[in-house]
N, C-alpha and C. Protein backbone atom coordinates (compact mmCIF):
# COMPACT_ATOMS: atom_id res chain seq x y z
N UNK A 1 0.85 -1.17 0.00
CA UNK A 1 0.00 0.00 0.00
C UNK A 1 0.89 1.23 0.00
N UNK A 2 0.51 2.40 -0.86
CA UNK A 2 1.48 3.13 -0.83
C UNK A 2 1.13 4.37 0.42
N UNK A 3 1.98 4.96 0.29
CA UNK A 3 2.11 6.17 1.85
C UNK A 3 1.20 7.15 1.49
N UNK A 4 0.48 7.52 2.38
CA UNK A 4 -0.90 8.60 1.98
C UNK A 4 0.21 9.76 2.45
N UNK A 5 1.08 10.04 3.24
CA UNK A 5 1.79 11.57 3.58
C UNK A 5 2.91 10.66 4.36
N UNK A 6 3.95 11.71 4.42
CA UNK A 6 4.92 11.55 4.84
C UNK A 6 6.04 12.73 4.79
N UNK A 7 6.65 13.10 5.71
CA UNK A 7 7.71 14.26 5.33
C UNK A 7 8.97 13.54 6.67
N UNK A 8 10.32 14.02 6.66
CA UNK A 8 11.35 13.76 7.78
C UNK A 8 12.41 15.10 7.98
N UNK A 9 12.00 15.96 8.54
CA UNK A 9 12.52 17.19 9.02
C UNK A 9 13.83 17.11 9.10
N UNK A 10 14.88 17.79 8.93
CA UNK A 10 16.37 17.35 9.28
C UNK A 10 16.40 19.40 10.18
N UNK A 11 17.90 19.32 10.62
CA UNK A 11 17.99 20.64 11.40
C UNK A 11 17.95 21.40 10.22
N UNK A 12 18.61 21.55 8.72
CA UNK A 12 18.84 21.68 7.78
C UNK A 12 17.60 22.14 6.80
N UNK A 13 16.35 21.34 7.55
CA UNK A 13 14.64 21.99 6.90
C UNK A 13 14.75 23.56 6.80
N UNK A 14 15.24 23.90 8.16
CA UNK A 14 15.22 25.29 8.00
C UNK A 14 15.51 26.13 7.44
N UNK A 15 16.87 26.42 7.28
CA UNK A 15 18.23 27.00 7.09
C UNK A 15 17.99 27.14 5.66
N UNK A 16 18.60 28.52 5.48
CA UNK A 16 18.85 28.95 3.70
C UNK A 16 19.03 27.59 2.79
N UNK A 17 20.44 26.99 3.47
CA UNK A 17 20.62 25.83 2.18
C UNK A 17 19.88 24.48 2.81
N UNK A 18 19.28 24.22 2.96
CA UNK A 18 18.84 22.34 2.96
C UNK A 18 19.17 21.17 2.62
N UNK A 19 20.09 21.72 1.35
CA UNK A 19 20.70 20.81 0.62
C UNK A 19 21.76 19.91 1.45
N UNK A 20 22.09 20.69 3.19
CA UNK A 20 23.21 19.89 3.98
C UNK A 20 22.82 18.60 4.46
N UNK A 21 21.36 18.65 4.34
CA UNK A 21 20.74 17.19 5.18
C UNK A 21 19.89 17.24 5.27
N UNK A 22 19.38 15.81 3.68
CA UNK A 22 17.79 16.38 3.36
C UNK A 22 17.47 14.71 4.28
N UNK A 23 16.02 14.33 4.49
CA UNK A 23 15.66 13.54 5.04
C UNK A 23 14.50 13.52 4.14
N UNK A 24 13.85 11.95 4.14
CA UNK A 24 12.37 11.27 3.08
C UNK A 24 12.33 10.23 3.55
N UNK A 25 11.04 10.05 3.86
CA UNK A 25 10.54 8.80 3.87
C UNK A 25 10.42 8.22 2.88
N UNK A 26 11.11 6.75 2.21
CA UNK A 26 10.78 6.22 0.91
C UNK A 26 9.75 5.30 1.23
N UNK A 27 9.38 4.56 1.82
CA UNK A 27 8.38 3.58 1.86
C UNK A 27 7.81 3.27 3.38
N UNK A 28 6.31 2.80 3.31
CA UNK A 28 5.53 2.13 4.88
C UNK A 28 4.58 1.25 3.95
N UNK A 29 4.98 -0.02 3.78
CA UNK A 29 4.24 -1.13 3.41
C UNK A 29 4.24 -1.89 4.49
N UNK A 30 2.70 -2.73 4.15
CA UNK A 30 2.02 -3.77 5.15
C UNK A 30 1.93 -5.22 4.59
N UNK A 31 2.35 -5.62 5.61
CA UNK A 31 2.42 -7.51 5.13
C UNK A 31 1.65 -8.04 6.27
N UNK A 32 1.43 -9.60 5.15
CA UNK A 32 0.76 -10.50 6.01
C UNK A 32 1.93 -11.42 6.46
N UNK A 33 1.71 -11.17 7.24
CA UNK A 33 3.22 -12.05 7.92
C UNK A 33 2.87 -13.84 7.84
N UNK A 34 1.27 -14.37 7.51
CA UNK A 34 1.38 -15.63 7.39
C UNK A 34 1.03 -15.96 5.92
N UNK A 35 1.50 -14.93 5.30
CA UNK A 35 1.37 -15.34 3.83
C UNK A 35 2.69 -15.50 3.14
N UNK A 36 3.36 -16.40 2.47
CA UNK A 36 4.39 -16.12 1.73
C UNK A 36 5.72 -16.34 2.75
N UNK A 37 7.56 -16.38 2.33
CA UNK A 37 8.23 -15.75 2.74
C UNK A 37 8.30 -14.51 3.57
N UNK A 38 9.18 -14.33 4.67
CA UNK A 38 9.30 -12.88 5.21
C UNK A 38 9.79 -11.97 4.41
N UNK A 39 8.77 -10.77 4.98
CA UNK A 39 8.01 -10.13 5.44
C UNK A 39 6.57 -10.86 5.70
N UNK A 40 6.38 -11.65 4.45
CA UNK A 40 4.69 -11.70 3.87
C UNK A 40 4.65 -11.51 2.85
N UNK A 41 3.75 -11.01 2.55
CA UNK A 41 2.67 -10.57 1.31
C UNK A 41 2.07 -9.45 1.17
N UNK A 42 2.53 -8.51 0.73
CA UNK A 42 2.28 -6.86 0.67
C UNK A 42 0.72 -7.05 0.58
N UNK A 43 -0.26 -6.41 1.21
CA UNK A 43 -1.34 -5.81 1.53
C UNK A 43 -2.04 -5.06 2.30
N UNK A 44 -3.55 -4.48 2.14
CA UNK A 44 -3.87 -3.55 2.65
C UNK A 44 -5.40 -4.26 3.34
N UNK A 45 -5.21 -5.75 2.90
CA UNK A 45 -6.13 -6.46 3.73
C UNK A 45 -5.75 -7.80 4.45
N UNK A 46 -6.88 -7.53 5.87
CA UNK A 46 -5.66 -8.51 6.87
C UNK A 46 -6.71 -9.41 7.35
N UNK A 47 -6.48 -10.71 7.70
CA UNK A 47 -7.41 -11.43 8.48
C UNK A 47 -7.17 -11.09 9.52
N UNK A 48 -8.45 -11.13 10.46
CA UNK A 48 -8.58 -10.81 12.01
C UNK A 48 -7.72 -12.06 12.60
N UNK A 49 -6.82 -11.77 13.93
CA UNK A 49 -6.18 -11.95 14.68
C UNK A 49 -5.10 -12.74 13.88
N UNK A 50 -4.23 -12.46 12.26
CA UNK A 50 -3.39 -12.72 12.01
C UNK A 50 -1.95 -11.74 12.43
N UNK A 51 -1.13 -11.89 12.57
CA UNK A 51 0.22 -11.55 12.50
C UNK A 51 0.64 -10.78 11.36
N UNK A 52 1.14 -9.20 11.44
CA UNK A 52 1.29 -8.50 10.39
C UNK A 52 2.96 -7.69 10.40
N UNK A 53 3.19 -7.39 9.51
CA UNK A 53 4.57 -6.57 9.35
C UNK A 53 4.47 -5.17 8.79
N UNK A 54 5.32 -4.02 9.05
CA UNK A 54 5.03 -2.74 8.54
C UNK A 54 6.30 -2.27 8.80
N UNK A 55 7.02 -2.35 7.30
CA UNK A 55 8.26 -2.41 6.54
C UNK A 55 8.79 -0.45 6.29
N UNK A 56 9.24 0.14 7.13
CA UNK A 56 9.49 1.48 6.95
C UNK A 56 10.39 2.00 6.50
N UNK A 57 11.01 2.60 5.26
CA UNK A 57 12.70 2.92 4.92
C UNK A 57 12.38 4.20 4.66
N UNK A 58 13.39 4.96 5.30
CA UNK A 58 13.49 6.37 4.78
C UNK A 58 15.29 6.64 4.80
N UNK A 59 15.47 7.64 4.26
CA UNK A 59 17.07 8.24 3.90
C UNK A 59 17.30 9.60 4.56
N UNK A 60 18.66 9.85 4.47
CA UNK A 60 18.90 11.17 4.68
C UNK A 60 20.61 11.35 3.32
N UNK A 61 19.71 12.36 2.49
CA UNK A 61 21.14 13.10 2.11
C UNK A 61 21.93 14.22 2.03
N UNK A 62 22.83 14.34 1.19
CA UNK A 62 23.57 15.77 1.36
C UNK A 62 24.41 15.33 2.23
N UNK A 63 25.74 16.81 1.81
CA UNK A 63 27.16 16.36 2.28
C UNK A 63 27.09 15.85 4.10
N UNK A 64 26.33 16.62 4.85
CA UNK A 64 26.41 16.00 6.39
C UNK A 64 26.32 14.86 6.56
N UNK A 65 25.72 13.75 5.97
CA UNK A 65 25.58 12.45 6.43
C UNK A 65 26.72 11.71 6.66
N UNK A 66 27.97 12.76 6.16
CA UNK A 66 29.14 11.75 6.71
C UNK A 66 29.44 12.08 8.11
N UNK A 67 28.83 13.12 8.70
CA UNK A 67 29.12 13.55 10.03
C UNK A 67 28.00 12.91 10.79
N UNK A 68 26.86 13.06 10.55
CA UNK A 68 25.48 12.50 11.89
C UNK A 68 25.76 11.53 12.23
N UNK A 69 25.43 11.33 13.32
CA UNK A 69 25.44 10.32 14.37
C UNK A 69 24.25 9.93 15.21
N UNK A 70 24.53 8.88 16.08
CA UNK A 70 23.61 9.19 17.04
C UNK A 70 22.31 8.03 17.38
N UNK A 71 21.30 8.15 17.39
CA UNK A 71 20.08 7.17 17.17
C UNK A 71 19.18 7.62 16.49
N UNK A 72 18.22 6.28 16.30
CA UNK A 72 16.78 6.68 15.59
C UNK A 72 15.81 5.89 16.41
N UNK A 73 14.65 6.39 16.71
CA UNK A 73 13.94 5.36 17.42
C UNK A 73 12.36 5.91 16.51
N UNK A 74 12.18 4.57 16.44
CA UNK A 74 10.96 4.76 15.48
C UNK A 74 9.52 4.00 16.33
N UNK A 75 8.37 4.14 15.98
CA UNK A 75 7.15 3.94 16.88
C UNK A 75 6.28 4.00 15.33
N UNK A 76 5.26 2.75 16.10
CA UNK A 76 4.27 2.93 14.96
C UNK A 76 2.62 2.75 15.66
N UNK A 77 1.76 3.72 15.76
CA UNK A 77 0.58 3.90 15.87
C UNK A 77 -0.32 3.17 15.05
N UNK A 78 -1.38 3.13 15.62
CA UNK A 78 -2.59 2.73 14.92
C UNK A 78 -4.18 3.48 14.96
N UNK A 79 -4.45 4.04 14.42
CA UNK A 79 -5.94 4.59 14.63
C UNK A 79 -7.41 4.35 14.02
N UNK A 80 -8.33 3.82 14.41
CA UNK A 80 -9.61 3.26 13.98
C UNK A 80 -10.20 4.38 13.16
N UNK A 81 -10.56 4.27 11.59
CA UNK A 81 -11.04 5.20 11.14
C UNK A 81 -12.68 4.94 10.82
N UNK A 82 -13.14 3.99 11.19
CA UNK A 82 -14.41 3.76 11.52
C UNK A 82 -14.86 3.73 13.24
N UNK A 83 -14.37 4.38 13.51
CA UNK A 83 -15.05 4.50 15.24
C UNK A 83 -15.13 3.09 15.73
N UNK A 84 -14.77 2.04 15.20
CA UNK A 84 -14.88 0.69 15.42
C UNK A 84 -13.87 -0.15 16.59
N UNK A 85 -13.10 -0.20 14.99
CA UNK A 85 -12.07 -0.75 15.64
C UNK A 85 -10.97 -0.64 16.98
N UNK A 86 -10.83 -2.03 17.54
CA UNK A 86 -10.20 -1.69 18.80
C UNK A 86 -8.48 -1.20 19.21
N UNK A 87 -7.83 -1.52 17.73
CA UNK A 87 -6.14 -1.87 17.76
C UNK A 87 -5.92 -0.01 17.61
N UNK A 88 -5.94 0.45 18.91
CA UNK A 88 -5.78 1.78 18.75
C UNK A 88 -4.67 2.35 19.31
N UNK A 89 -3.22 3.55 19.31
CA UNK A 89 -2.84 3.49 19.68
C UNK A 89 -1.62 3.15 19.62
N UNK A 90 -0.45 3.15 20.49
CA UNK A 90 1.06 2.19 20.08
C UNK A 90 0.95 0.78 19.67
N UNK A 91 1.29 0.28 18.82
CA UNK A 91 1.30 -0.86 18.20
C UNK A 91 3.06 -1.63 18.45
N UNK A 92 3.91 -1.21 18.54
CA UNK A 92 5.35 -1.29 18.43
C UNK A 92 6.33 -0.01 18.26
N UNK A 93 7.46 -0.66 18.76
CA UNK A 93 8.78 0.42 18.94
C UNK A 93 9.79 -0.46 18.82
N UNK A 94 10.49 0.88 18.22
CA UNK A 94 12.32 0.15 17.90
C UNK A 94 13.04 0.40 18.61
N UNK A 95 14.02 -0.92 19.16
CA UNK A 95 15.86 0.06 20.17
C UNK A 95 15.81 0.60 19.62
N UNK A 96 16.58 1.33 19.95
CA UNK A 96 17.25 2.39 19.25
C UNK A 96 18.47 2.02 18.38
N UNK A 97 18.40 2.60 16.87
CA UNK A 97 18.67 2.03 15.76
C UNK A 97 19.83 2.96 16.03
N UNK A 98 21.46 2.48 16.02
CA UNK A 98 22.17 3.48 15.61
C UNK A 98 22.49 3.90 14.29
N UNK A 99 22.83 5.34 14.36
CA UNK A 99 23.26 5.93 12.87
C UNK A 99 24.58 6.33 12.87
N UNK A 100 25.14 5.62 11.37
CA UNK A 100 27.23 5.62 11.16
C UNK A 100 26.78 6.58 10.10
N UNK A 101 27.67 7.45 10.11
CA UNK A 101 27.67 8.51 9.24
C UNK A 101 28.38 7.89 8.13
N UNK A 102 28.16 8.15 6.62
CA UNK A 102 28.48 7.61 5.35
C UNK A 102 28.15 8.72 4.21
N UNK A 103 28.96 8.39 2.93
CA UNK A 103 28.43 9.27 2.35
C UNK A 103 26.92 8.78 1.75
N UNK A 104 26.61 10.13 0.87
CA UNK A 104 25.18 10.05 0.78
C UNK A 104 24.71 9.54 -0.35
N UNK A 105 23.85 8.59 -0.63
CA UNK A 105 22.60 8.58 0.54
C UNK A 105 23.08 7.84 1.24
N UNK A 106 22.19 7.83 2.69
CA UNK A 106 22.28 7.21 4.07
C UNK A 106 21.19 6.52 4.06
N UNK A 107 20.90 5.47 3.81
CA UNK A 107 19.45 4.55 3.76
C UNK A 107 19.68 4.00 5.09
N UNK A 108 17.90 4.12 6.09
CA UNK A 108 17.67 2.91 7.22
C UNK A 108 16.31 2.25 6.74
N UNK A 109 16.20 1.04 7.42
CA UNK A 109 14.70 0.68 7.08
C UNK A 109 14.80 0.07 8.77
N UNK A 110 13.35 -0.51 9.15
CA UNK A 110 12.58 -1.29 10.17
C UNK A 110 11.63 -2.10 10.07
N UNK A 111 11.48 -2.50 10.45
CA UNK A 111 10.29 -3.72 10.60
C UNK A 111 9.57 -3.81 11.58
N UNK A 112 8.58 -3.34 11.64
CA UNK A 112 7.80 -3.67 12.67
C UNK A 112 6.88 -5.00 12.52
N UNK A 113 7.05 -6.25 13.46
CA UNK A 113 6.26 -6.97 13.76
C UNK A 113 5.27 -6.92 14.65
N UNK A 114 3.97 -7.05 14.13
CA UNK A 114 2.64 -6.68 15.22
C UNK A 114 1.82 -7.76 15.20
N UNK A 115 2.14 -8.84 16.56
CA UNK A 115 1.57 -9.72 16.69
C UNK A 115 -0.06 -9.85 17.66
N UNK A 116 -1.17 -9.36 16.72
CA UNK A 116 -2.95 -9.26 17.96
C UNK A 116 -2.53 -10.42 19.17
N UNK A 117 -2.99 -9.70 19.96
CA UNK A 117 -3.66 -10.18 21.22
C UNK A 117 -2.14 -10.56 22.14
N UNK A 118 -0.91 -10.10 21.34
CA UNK A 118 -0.13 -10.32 22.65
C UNK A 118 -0.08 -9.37 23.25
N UNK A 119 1.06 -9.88 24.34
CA UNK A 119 0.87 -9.42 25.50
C UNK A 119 1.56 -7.91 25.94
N UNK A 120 2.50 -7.47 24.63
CA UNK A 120 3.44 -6.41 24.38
C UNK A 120 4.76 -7.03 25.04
N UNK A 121 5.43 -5.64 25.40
CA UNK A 121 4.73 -4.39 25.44
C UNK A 121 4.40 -3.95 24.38
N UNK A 122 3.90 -3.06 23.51
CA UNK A 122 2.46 -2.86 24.09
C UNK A 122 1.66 -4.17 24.03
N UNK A 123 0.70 -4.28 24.65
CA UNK A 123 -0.45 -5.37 24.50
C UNK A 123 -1.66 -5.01 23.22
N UNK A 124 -1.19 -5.67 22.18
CA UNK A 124 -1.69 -5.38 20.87
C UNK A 124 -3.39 -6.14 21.01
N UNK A 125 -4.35 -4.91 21.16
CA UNK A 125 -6.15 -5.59 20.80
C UNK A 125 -6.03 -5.09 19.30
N UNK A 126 -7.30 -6.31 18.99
CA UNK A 126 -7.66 -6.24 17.29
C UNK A 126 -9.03 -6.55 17.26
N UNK A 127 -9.62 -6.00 16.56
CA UNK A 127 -10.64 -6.30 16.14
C UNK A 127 -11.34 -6.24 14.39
N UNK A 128 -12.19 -6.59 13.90
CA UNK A 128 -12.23 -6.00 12.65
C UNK A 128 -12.70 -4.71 12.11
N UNK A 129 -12.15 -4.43 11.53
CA UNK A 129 -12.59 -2.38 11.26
C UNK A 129 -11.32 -1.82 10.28
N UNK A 130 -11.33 -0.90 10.32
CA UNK A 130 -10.28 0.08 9.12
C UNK A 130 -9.96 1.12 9.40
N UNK A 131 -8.72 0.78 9.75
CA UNK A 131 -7.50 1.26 9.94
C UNK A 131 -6.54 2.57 9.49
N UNK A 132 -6.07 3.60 10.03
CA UNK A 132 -4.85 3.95 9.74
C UNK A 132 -3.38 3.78 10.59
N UNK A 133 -2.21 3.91 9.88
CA UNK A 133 -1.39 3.18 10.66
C UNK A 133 -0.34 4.33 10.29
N UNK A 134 0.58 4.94 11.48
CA UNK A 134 0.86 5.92 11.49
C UNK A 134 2.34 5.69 12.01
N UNK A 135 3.64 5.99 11.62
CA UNK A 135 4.76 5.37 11.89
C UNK A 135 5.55 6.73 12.54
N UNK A 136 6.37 7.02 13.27
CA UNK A 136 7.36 8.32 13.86
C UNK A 136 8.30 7.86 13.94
N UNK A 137 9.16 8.98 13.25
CA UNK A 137 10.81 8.33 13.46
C UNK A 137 11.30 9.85 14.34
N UNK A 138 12.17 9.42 15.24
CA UNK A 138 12.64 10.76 15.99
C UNK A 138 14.39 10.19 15.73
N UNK A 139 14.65 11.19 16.38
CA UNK A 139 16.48 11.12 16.09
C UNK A 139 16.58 11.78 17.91
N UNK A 140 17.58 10.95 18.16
CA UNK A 140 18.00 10.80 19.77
C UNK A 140 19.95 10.70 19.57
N UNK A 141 20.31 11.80 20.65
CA UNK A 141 21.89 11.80 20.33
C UNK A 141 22.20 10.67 21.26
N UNK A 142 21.68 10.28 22.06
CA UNK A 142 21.87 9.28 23.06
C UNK A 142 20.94 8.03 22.97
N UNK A 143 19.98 8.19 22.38
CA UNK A 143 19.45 6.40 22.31
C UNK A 143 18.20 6.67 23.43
N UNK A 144 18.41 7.68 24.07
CA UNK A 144 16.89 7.61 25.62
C UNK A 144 15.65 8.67 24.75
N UNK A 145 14.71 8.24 24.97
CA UNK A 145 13.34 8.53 24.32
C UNK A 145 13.36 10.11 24.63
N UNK A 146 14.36 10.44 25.96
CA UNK A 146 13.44 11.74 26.83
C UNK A 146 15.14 12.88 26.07
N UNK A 147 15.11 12.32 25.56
CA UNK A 147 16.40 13.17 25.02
C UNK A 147 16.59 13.21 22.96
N UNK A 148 15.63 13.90 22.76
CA UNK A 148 15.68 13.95 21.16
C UNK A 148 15.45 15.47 20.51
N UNK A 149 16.43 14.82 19.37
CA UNK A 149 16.83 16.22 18.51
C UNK A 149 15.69 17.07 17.33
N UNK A 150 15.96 18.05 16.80
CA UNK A 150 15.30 18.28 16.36
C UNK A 150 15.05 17.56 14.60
N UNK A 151 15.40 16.50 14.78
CA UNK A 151 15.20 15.34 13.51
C UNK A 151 14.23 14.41 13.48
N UNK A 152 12.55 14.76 12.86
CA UNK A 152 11.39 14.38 13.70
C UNK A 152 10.82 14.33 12.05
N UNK A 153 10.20 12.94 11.50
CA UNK A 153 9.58 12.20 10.43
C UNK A 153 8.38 11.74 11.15
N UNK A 154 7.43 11.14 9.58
CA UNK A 154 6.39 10.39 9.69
C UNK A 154 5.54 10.07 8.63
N UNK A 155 5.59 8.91 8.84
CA UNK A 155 4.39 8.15 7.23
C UNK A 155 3.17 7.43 8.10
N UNK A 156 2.28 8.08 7.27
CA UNK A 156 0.81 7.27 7.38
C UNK A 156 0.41 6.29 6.07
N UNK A 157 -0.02 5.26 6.40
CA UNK A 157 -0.37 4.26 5.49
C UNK A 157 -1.33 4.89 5.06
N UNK A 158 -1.72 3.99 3.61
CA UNK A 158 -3.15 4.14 2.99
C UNK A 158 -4.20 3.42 4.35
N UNK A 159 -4.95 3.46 3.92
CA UNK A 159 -6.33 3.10 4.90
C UNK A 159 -6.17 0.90 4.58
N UNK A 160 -6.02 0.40 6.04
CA UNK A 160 -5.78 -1.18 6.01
C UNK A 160 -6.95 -1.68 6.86
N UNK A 161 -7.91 -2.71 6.10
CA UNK A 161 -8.86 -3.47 6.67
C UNK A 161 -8.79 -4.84 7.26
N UNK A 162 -9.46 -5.03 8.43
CA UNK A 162 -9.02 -6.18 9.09
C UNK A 162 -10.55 -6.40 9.24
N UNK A 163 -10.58 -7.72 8.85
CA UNK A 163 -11.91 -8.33 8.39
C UNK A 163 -12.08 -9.62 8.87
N UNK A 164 -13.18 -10.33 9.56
CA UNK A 164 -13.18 -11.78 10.06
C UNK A 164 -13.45 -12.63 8.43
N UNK A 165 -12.81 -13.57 8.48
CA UNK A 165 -12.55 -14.73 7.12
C UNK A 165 -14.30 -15.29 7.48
N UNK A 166 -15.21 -15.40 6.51
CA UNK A 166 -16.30 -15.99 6.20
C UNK A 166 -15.56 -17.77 5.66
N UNK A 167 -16.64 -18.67 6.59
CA UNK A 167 -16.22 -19.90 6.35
C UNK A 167 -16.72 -20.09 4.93
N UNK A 168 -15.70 -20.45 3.75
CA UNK A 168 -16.72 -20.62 2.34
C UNK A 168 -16.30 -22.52 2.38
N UNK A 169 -15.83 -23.06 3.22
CA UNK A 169 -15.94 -24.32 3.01
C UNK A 169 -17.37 -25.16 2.81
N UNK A 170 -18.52 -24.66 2.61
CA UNK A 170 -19.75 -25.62 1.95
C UNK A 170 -19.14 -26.02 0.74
């Protein structure tokens, strides 16, 4: 499913030139994690209480990327866009991903695995309804949540339905 919005701020957004350290989200695709090889099976429809993946890569370029450092810690939300559904909320989080400065581009990706009804952290509820799924990447010079820079992204999925399977075995 492709990304309904997405932008990744660098300190550099600001500043006359930008060109020192641009940041993009390239992709937030959804898999069925019991379909196929890992990841899955790219889709935007899920059986109720299956096991899903949400595959995130974004870059940063321009000459600074041989200098940044530091962490990335990424989080991925979920929000019911039919007033329905129950999987609302934090869905998963990443350690903290470190970043080696290289020249550019600087590609990271993640994976989030989101397995219903465990136990977390977070403790993932599901129900059937339709979905948006909302991913944050922050940049941390130290790796601790309560300490982050001003390097702040985010992709929202297209709209993902989670639907109970009708028995067609007659």
């Amino acid at each position: 499913m492709p990304i309904q919005s997405s932008a990744l701020q660098t300190p550099s957004t600001d500043t006359a030139s930008p060109a020192n350290l641009v940041g993009k989200v390239d992709n937030m695709d959804v898999f069925d994690a019991t379909e196929g090889p890992a990841p899955g099976e790219k889709t935007g429809l899920l059986e109720f209480g299956d096991a899903f993946n949400v595959v995130l890569g974004w870059d940063l370029t321009g000459v600074d990327t041989t200098i940044v450092g530091g962490y990335w810690l990424v989080s991925l939300y979920s929000s019911a866009m039919d007033g329905q559904g129950q999987m609302t909320g934090l869905l998963s989080s990443s350690p903290p991903i470190p970043i080696v400065g290289a020249p550019s581009p600087l590609p990271f990706s993640y994976t989030f695995n989101v397995v219903p009804g465990s136990a977390g952290p977070p403790p993932v509820a599901q129900s059937a309804g339709l979905y948006k799924l909302t991913a944050t990447i922050n940049h941390s010079p130290t790796g601790n949540a309560n300490d982050v820079s001003e390097m702040f992204g985010f992709a929202e999925s297209s709209p993902i339905q989670i639907t109970q399977v009708a028995d067609d075995s007659d």
